[in-house]
Protein backbone atom coordinates (compact mmCIF):
# COMPACT_ATOMS: atom_id res chain seq x y z
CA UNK A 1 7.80 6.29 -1.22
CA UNK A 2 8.03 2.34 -0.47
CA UNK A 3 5.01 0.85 1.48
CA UNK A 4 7.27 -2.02 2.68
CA UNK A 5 7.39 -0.68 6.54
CA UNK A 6 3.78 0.04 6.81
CA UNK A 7 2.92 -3.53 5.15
CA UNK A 8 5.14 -5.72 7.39
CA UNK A 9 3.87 -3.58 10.59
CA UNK A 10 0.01 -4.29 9.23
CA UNK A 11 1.19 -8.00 8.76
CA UNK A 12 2.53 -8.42 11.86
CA UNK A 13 -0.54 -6.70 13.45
CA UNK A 14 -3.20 -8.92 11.49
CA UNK A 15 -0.88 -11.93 12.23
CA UNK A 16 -1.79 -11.51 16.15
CA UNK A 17 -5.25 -10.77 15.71
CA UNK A 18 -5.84 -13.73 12.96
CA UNK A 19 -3.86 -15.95 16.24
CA UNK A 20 -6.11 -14.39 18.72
CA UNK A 21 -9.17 -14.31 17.38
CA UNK A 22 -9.78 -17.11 14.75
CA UNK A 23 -12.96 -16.41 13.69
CA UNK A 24 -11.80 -13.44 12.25
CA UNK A 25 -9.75 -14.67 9.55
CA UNK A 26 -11.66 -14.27 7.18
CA UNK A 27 -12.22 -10.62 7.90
CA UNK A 28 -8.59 -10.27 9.11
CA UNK A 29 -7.45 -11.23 5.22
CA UNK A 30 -9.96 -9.63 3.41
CA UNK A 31 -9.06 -6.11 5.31
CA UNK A 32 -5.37 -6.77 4.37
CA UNK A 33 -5.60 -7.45 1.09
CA UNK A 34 -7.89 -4.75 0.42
CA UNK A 35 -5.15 -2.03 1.63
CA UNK A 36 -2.54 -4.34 0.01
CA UNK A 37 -4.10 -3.19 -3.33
CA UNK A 38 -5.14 0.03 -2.47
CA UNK A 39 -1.38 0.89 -1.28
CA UNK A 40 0.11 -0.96 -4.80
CA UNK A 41 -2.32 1.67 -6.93
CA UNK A 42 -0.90 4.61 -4.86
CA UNK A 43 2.39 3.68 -5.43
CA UNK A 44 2.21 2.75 -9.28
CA UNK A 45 0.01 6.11 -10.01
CA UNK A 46 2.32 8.63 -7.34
CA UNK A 47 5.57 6.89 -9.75
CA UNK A 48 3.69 7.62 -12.72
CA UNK A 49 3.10 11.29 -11.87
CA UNK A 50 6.71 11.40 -11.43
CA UNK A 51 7.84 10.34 -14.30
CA UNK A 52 5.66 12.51 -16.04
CA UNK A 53 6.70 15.42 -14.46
CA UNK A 54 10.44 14.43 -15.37
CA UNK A 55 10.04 13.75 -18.60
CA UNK A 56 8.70 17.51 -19.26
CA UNK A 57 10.76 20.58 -19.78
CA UNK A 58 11.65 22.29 -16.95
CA UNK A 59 9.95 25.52 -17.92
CA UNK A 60 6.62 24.03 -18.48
CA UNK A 61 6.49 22.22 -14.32
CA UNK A 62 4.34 24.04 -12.04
């Protein structure tokens, strides 16, 4: 499942706050790259499980 969507809707979202309320940058970035990394670990380990799964005999998935 890509992330891309959700990211540039998040990006776009933090992008008005950051312009609307500038002391909050720092928080604002933080946040985002937080579930930036978060969302690149579910991805990489939800492929991995995949691949796993497709690499094993048919008989043996459950």
């Amino acid at each position: 499942m890509s992330m891309d969507p959700i990211l540039a809707l998040i990006a776009i979202i933090f992008g008005i706050l950051v312009i609307v309320f500038e002391e909050l940058l720092s928080w604002i970035v933080g946040i985002f790259f937080i579930l930036v990394g978060l969302w690149l670990l579910y991805d990489h380990y939800s492929r991995k499980g995949r691949s796993y799964d497709r690499d094993r005999p048919a008989d043996e998935r459950r």
